[in-house]
Structures are given as C-alpha cells and as structure tokens.
PDB file of N, CA and C in Angstrom:
ATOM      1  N   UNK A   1       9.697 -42.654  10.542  1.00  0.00           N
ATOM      2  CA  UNK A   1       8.979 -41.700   9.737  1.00  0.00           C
ATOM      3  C   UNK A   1       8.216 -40.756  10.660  1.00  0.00           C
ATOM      4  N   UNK A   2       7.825 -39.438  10.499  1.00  0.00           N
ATOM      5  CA  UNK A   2       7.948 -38.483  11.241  1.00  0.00           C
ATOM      6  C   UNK A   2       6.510 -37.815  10.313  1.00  0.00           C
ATOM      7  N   UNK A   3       5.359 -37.532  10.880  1.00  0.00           N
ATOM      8  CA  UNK A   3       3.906 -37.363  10.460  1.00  0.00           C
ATOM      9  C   UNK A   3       3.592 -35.560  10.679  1.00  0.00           C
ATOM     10  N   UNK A   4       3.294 -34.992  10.310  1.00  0.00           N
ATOM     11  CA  UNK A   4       2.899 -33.539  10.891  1.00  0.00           C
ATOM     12  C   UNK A   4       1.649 -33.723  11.280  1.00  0.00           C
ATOM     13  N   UNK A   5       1.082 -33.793  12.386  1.00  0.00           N
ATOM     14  CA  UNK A   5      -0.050 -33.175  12.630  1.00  0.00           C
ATOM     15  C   UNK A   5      -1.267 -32.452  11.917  1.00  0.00           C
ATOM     16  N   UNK A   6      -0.953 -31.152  12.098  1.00  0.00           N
ATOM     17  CA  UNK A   6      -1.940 -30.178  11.703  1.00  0.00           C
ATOM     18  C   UNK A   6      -0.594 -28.727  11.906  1.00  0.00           C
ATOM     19  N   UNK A   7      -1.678 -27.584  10.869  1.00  0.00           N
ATOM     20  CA  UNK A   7      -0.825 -26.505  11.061  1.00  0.00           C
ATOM     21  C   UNK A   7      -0.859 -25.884  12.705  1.00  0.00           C
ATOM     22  N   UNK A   8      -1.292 -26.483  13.166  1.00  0.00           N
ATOM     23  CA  UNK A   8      -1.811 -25.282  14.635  1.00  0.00           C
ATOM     24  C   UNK A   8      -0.361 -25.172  15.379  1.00  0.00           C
ATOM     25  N   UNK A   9      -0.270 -24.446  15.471  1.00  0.00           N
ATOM     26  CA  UNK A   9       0.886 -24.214  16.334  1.00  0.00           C
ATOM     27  C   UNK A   9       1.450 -25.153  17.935  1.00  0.00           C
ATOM     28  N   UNK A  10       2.249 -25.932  17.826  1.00  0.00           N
ATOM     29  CA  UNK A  10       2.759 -26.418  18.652  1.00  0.00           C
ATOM     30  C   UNK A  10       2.629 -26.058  20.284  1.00  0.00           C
ATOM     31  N   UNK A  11       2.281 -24.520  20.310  1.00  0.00           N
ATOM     32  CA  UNK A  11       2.554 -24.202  21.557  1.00  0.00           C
ATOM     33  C   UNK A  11       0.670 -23.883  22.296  1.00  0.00           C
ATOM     34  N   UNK A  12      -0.019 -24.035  20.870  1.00  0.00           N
ATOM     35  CA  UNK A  12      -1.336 -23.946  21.038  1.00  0.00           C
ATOM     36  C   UNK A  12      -2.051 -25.098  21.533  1.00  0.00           C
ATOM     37  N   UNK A  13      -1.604 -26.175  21.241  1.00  0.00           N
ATOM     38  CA  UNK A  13      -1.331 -27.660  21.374  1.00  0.00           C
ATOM     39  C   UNK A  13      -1.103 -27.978  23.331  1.00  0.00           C
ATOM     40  N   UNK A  14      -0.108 -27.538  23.693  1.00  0.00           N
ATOM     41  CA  UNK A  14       0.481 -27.229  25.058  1.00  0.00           C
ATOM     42  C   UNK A  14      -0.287 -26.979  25.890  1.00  0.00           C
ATOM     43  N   UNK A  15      -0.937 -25.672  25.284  1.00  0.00           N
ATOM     44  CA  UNK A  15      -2.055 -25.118  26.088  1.00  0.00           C
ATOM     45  C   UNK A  15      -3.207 -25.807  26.501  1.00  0.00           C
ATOM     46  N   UNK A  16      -3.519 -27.150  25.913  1.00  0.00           N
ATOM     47  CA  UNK A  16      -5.127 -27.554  25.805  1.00  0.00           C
ATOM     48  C   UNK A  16      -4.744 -28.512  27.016  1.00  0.00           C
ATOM     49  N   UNK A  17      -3.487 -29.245  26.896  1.00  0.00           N
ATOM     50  CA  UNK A  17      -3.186 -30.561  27.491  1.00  0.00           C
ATOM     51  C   UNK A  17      -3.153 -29.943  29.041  1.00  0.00           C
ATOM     52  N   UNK A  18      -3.223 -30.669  30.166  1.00  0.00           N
ATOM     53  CA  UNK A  18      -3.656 -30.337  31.671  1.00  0.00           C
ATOM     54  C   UNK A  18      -1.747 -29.963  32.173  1.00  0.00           C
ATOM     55  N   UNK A  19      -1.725 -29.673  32.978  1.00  0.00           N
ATOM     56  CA  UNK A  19      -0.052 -29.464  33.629  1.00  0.00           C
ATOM     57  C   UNK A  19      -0.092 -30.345  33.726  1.00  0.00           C
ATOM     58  N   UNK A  20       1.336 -30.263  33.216  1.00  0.00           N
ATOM     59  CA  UNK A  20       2.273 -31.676  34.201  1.00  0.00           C
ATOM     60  C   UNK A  20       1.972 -33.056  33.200  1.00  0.00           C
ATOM     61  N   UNK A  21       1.035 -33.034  32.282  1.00  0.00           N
ATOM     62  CA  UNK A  21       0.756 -34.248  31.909  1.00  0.00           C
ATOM     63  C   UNK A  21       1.925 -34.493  30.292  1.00  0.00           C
ATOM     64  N   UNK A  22       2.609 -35.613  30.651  1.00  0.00           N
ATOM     65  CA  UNK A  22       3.587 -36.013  29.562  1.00  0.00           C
ATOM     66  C   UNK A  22       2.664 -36.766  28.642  1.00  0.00           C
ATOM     67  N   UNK A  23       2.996 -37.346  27.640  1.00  0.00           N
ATOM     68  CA  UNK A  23       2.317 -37.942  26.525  1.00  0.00           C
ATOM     69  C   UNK A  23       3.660 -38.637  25.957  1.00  0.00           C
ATOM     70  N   UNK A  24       3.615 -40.185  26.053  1.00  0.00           N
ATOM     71  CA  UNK A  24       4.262 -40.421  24.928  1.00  0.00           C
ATOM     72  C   UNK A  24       4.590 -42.387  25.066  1.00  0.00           C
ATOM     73  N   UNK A  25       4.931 -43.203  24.278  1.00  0.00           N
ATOM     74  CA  UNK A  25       4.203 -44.368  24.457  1.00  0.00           C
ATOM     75  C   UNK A  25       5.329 -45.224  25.135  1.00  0.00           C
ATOM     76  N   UNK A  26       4.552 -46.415  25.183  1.00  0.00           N
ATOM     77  CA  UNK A  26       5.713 -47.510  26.377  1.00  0.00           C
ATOM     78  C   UNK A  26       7.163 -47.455  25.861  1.00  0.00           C
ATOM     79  N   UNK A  27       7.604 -47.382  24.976  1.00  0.00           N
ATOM     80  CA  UNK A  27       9.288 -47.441  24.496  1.00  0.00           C
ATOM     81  C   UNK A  27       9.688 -46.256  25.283  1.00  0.00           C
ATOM     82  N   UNK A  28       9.131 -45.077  25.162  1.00  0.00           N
ATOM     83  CA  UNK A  28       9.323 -44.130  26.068  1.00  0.00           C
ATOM     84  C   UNK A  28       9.055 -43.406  27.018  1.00  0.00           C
ATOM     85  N   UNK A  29       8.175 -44.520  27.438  1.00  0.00           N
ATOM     86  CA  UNK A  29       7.989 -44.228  29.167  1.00  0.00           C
ATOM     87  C   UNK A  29       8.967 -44.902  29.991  1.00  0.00           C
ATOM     88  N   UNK A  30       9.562 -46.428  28.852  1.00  0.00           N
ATOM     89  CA  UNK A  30      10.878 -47.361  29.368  1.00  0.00           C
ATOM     90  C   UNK A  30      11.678 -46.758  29.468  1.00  0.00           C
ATOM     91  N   UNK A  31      12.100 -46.186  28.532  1.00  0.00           N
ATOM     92  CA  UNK A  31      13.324 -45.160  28.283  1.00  0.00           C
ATOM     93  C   UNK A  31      13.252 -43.901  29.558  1.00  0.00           C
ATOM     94  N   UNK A  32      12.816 -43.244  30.092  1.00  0.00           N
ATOM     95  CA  UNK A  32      12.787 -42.116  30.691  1.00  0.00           C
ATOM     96  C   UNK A  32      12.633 -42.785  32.001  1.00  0.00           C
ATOM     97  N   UNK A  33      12.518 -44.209  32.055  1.00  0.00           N
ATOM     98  CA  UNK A  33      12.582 -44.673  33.412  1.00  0.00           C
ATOM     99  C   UNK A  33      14.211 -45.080  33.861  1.00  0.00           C
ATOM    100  N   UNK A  34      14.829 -45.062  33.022  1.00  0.00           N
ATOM    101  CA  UNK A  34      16.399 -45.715  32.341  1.00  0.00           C
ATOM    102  C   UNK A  34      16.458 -47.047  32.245  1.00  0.00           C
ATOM    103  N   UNK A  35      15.401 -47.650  31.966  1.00  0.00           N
ATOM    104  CA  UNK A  35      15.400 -49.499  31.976  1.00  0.00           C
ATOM    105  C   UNK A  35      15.379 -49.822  30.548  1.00  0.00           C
ATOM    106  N   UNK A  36      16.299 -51.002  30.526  1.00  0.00           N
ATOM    107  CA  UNK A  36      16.148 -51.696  29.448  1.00  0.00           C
ATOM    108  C   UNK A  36      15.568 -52.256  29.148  1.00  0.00           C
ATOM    109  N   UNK A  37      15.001 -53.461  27.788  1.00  0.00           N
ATOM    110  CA  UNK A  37      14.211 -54.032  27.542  1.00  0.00           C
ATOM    111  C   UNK A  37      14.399 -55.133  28.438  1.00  0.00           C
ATOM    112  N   UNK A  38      15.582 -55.710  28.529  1.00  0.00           N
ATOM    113  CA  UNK A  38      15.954 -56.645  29.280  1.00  0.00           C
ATOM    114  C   UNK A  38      15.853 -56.288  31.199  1.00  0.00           C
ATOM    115  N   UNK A  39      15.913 -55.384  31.863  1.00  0.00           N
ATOM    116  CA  UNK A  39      15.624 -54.668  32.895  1.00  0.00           C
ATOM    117  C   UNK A  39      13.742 -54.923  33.165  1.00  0.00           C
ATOM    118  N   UNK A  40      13.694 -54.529  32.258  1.00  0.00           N
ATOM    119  CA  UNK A  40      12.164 -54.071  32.693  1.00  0.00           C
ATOM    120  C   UNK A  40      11.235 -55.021  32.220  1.00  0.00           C
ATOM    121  N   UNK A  41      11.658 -56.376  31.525  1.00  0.00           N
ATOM    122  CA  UNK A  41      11.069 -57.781  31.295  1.00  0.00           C
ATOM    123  C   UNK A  41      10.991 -58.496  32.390  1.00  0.00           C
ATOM    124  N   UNK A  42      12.877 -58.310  33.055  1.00  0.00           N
ATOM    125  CA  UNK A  42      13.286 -59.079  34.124  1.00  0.00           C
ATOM    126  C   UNK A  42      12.062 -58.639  35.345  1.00  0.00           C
ATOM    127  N   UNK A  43      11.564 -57.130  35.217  1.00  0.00           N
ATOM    128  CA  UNK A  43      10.742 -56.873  36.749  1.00  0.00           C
ATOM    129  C   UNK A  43       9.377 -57.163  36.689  1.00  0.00           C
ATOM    130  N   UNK A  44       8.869 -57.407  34.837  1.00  0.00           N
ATOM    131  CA  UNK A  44       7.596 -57.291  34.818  1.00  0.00           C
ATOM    132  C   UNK A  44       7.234 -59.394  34.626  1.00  0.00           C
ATOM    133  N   UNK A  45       8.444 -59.951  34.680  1.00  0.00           N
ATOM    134  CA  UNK A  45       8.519 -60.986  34.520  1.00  0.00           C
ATOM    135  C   UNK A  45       7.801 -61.693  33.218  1.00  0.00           C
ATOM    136  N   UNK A  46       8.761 -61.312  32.110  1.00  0.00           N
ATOM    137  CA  UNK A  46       8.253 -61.379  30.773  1.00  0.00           C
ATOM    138  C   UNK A  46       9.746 -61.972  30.127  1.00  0.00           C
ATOM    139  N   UNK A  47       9.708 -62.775  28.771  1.00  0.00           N
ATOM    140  CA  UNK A  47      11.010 -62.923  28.052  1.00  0.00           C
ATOM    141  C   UNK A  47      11.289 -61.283  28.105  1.00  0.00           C
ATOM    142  N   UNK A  48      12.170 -60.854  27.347  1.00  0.00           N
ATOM    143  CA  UNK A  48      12.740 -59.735  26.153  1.00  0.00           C
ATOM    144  C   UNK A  48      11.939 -59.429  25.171  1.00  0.00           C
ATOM    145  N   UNK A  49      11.508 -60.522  24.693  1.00  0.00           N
ATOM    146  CA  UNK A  49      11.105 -60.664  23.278  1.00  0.00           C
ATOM    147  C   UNK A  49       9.332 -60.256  23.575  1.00  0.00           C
ATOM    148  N   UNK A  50       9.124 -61.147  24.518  1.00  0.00           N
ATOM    149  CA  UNK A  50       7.208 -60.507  24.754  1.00  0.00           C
ATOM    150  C   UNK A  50       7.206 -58.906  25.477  1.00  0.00           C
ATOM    151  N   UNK A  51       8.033 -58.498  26.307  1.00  0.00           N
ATOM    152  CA  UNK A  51       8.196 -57.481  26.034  1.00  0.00           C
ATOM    153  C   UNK A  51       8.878 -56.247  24.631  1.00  0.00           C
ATOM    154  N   UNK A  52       9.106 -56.607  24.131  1.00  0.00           N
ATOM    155  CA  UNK A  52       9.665 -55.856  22.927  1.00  0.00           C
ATOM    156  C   UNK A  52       7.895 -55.845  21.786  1.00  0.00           C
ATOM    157  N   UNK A  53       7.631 -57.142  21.671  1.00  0.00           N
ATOM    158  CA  UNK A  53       5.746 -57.056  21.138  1.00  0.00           C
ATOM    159  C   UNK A  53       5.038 -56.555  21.806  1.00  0.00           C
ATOM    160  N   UNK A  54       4.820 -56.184  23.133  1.00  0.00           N
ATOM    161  CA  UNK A  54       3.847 -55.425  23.699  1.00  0.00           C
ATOM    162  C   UNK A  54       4.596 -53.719  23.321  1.00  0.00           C
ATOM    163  N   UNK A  55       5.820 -53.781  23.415  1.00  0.00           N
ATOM    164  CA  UNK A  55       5.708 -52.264  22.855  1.00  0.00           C
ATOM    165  C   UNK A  55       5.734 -51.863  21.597  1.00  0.00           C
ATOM    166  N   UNK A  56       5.414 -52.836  21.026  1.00  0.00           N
ATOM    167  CA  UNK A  56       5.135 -52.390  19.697  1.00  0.00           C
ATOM    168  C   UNK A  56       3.620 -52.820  18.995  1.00  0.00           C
ATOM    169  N   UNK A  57       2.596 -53.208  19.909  1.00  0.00           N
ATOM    170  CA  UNK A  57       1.500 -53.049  19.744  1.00  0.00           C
ATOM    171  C   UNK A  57       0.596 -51.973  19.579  1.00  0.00           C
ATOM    172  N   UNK A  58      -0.144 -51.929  19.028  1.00  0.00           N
ATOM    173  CA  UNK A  58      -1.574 -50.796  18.883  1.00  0.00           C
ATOM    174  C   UNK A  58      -2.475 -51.056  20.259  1.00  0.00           C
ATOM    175  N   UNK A  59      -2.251 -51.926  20.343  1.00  0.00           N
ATOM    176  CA  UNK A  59      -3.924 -52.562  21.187  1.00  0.00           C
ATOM    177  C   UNK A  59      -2.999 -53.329  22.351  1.00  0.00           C
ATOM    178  N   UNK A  60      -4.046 -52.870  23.377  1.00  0.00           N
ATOM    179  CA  UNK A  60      -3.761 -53.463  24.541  1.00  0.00           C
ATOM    180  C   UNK A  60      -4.699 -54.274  25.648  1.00  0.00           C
ATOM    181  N   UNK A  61      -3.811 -55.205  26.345  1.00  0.00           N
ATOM    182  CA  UNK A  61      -4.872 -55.431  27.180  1.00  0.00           C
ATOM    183  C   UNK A  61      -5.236 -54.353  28.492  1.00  0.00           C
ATOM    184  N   UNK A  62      -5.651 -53.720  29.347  1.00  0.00           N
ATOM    185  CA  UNK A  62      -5.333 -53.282  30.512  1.00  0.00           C
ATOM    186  C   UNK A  62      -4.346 -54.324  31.081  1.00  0.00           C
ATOM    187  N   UNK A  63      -4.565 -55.425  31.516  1.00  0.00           N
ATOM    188  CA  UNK A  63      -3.660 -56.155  32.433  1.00  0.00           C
ATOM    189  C   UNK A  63      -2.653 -56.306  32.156  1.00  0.00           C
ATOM    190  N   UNK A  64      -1.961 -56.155  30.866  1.00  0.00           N
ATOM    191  CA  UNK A  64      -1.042 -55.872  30.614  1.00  0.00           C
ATOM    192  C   UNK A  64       0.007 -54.598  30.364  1.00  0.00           C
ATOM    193  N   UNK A  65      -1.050 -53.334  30.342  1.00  0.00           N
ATOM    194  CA  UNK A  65      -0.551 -52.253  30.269  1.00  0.00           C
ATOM    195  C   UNK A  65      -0.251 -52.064  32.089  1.00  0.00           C
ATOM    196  N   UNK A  66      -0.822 -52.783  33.202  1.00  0.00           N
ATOM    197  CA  UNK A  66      -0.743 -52.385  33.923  1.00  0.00           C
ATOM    198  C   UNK A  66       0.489 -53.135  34.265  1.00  0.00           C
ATOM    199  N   UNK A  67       0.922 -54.478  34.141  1.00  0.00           N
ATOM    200  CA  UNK A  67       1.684 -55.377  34.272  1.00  0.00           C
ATOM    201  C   UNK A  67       3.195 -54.512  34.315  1.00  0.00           C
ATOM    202  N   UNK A  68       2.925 -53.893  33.025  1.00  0.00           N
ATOM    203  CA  UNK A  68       4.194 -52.921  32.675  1.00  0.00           C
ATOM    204  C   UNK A  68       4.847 -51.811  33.171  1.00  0.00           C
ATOM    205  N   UNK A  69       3.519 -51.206  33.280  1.00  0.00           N
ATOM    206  CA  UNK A  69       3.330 -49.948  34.168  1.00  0.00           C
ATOM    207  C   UNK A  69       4.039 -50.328  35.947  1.00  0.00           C
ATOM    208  N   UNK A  70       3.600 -50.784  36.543  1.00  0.00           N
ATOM    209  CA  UNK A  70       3.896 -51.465  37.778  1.00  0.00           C
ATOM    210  C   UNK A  70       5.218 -51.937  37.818  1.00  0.00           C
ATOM    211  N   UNK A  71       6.155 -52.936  36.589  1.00  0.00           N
ATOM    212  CA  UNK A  71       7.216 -53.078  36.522  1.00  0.00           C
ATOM    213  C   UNK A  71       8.158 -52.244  36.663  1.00  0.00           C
ATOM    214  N   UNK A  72       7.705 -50.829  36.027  1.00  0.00           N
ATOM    215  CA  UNK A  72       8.476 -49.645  35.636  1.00  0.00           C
ATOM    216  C   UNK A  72       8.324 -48.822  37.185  1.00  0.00           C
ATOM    217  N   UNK A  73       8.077 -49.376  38.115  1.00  0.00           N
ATOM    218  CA  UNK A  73       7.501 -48.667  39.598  1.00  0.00           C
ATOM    219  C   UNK A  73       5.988 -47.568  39.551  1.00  0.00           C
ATOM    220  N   UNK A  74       5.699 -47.553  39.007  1.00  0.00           N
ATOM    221  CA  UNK A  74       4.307 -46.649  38.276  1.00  0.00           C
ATOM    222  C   UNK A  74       2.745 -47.638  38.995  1.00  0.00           C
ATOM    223  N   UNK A  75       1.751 -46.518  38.546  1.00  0.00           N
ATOM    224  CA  UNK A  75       0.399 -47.184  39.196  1.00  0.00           C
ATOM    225  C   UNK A  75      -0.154 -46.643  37.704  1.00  0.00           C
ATOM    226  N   UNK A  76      -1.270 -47.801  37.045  1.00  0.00           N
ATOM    227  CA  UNK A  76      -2.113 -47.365  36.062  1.00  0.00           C
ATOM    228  C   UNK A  76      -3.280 -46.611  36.335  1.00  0.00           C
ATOM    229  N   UNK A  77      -3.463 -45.708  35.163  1.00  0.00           N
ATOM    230  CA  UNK A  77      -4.769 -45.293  36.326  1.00  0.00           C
ATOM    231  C   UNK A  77      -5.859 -44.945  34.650  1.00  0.00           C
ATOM    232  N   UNK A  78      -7.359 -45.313  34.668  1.00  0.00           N
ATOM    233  CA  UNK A  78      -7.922 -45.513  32.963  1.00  0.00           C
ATOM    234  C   UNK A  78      -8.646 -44.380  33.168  1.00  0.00           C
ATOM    235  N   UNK A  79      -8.715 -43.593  32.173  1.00  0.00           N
ATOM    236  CA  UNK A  79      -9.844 -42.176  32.505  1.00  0.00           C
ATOM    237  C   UNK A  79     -10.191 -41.904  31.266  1.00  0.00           C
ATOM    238  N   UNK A  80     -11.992 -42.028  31.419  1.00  0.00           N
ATOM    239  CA  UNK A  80     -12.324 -42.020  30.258  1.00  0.00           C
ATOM    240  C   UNK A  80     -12.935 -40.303  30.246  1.00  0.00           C
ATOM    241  N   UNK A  81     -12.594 -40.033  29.162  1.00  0.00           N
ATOM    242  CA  UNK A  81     -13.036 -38.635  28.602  1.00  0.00           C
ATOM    243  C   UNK A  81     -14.429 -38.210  28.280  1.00  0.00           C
ATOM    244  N   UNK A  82     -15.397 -38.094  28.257  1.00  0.00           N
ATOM    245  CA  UNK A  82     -16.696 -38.046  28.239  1.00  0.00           C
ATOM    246  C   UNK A  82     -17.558 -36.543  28.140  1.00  0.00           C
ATOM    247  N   UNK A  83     -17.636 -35.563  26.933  1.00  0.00           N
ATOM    248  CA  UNK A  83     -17.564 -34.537  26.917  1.00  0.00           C
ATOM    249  C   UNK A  83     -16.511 -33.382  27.581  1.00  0.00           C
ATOM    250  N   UNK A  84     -16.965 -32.917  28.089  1.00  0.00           N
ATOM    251  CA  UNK A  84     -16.070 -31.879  29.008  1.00  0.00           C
ATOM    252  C   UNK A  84     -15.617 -32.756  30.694  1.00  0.00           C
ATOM    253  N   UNK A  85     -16.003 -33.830  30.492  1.00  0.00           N
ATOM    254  CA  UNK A  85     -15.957 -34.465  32.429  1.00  0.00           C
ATOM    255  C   UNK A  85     -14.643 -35.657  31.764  1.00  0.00           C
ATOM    256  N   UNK A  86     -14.204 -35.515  32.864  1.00  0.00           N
ATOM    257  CA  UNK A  86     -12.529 -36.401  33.269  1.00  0.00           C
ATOM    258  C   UNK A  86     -12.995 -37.245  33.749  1.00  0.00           C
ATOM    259  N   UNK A  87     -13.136 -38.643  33.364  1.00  0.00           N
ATOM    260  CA  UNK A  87     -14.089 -39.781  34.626  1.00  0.00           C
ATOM    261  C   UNK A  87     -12.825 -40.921  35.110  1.00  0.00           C
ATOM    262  N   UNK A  88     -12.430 -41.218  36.127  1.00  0.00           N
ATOM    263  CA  UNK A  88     -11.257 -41.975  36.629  1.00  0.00           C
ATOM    264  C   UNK A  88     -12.063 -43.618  36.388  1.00  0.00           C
ATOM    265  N   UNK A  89     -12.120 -44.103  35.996  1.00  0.00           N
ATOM    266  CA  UNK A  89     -12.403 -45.921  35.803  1.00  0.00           C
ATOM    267  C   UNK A  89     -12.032 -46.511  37.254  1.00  0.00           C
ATOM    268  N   UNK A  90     -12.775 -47.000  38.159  1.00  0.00           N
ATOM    269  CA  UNK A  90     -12.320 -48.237  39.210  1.00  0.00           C
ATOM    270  C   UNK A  90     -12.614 -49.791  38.709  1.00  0.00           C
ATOM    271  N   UNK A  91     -11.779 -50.564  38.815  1.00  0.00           N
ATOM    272  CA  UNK A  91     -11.762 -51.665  39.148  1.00  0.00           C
ATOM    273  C   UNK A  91     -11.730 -51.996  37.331  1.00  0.00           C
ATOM    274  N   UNK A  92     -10.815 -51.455  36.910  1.00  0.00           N
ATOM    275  CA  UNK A  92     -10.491 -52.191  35.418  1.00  0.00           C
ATOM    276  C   UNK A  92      -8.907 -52.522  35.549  1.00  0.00           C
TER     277      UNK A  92
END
C-alpha cells in the first residue's frame, strides 16, 4: 500500500534533504547492496528468519541496527537532530 505524503511537490522535498543523502529502510539498503536475506544473515550471523523480523520491525535496537549495517560492509553512524544543529552521537 502506497501513502501520499503531502501536496508539496516532490522536488521541493529534494531540496531540504543534504546531498548525497539516500533515505530508505533495511529491505532496501539489503537490496541495493545485492545481498540476500540468506547472504546477509550468513555475514551478520543471524538465521534467515531473525533477519527477515528485524527488517520488518518499527523499533530497533542500535546494536542491532549496527550488527546489520556492518554485515552489509557499512559503518553506523546516530545523529541526533536538535533544532537547526546536526549532532553525530559517540559511543552508542
């Protein structure tokens, strides 16, 4: 099922987000890495199946988003938003 947003224009949208920055969740950050569920369980050392529930969760742990992240060859990195300031998180 497929949600609309808001009327604002798509390309207005584009504009706000920083370069370079993709958006879009673990099924398809797997996918664009070309790993399978079975691939990318085998590296993050998980069944299939506990990987297939973590990507289909709401809620995460960090240690596990990082678990994943790292499997997929990637580094996590947590940045919390805080008015107008970009703040990078150490040691979460």
């Amino acid at each position: 099922m497929r949600r609309k947003l808001s009327s604002t224009p798509a390309g207005e949208i584009r504009g706000r987000a920083p370069s370079g920055l993709l958006e879009m969740n673990l099924r398809g950050l797997r996918e664009s890495m070309g790993k399978t569920q079975d691939e990318a369980a085998r590296l993050a050392e998980l069944s299939q199946s506990q990987l297939s529930k973590i990507e289909g969760r709401k809620d995460h742990l960090v240690s596990t988003l990082r678990r994943y992240v790292e499997a997929l060859g990637g580094d996590l990195e947590v940045v919390a938003l805080v008015g107008k300031k970009r703040i990078a998180l150490r040691g979460v």
